[in-house]
C-alpha atoms as a PDB file:
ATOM      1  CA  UNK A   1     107.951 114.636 139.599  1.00  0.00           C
ATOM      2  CA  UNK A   2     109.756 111.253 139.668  1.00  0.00           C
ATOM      3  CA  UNK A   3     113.198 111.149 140.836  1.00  0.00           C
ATOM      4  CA  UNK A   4     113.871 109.489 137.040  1.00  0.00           C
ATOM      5  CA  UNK A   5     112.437 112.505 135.711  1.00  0.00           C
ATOM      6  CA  UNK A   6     115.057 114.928 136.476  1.00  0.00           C
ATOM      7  CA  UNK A   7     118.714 115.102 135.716  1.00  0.00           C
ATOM      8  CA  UNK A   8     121.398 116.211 138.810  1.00  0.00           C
ATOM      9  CA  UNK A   9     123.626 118.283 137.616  1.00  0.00           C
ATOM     10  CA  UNK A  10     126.668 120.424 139.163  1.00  0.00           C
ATOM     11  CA  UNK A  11     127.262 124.149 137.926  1.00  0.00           C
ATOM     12  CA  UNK A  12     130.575 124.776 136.628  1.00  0.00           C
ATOM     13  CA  UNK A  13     130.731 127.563 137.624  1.00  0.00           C
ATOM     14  CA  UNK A  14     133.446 127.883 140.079  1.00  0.00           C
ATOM     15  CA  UNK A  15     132.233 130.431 142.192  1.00  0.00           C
ATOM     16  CA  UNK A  16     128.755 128.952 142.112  1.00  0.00           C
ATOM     17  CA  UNK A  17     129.254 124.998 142.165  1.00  0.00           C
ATOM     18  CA  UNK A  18     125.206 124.477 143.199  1.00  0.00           C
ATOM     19  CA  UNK A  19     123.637 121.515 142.347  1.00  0.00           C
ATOM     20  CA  UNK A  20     120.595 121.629 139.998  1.00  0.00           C
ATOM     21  CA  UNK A  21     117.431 119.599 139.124  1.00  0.00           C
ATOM     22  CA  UNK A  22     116.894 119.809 135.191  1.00  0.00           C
ATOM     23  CA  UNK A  23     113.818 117.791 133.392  1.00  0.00           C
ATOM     24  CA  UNK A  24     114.968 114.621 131.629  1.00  0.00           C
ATOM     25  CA  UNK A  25     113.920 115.969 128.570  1.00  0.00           C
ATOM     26  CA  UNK A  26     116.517 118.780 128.680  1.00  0.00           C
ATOM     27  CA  UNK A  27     119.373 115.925 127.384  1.00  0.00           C
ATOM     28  CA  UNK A  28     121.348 117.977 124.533  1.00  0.00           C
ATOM     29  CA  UNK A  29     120.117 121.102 125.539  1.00  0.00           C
ATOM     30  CA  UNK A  30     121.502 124.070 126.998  1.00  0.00           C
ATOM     31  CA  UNK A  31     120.148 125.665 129.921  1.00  0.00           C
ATOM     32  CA  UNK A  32     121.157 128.171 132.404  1.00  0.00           C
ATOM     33  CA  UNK A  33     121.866 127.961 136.456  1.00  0.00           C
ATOM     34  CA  UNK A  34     119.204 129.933 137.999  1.00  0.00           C
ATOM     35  CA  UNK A  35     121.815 131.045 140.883  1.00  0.00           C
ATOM     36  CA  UNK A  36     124.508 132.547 138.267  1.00  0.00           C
ATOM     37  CA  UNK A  37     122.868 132.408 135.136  1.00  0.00           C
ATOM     38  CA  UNK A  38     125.754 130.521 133.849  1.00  0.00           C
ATOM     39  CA  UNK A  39     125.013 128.412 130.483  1.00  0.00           C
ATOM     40  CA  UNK A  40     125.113 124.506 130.997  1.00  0.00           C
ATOM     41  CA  UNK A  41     125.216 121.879 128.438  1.00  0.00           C
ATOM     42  CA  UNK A  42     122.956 118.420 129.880  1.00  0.00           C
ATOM     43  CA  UNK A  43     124.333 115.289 128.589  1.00  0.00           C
ATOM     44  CA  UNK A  44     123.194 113.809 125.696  1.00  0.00           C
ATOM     45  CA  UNK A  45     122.270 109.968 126.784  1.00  0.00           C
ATOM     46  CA  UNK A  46     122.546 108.541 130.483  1.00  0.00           C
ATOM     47  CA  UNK A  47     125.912 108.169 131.379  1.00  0.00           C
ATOM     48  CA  UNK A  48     125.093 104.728 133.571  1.00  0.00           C
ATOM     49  CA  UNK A  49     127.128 102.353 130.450  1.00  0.00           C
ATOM     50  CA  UNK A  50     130.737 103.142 129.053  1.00  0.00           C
ATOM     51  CA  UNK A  51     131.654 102.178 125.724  1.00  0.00           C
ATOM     52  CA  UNK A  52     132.844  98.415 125.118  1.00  0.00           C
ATOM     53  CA  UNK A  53     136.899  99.101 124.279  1.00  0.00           C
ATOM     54  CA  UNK A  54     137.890  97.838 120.919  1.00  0.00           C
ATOM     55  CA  UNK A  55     140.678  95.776 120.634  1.00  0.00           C
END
């Protein structure tokens, strides 16, 4: 798998905090840590642009 295949994610899970490899086509879903089995929203769209301020 290609490195822009996957998504790097942190749990939130306090206790937990690992960091997991999701596919790219998991954005929107929700899926679950396989260390804690806590439930994770992925990110809808990259997060690489932020939104032009209006003004």
């Amino acid at each position: 798998m290609r490195t822009d295949d996957t998504i790097r994610i942190m749990c939130p899970n306090l206790m937990c905090r690992k960091i997991l490899a999701v596919p790219a086509n998991a954005r929107g879903k929700t899926v679950r840590c396989r260390y804690c089995r806590t439930t994770i929203r992925i990110p809808g769209s990259p997060t690489g642009k932020a939104p032009m301020p209006r003004g």
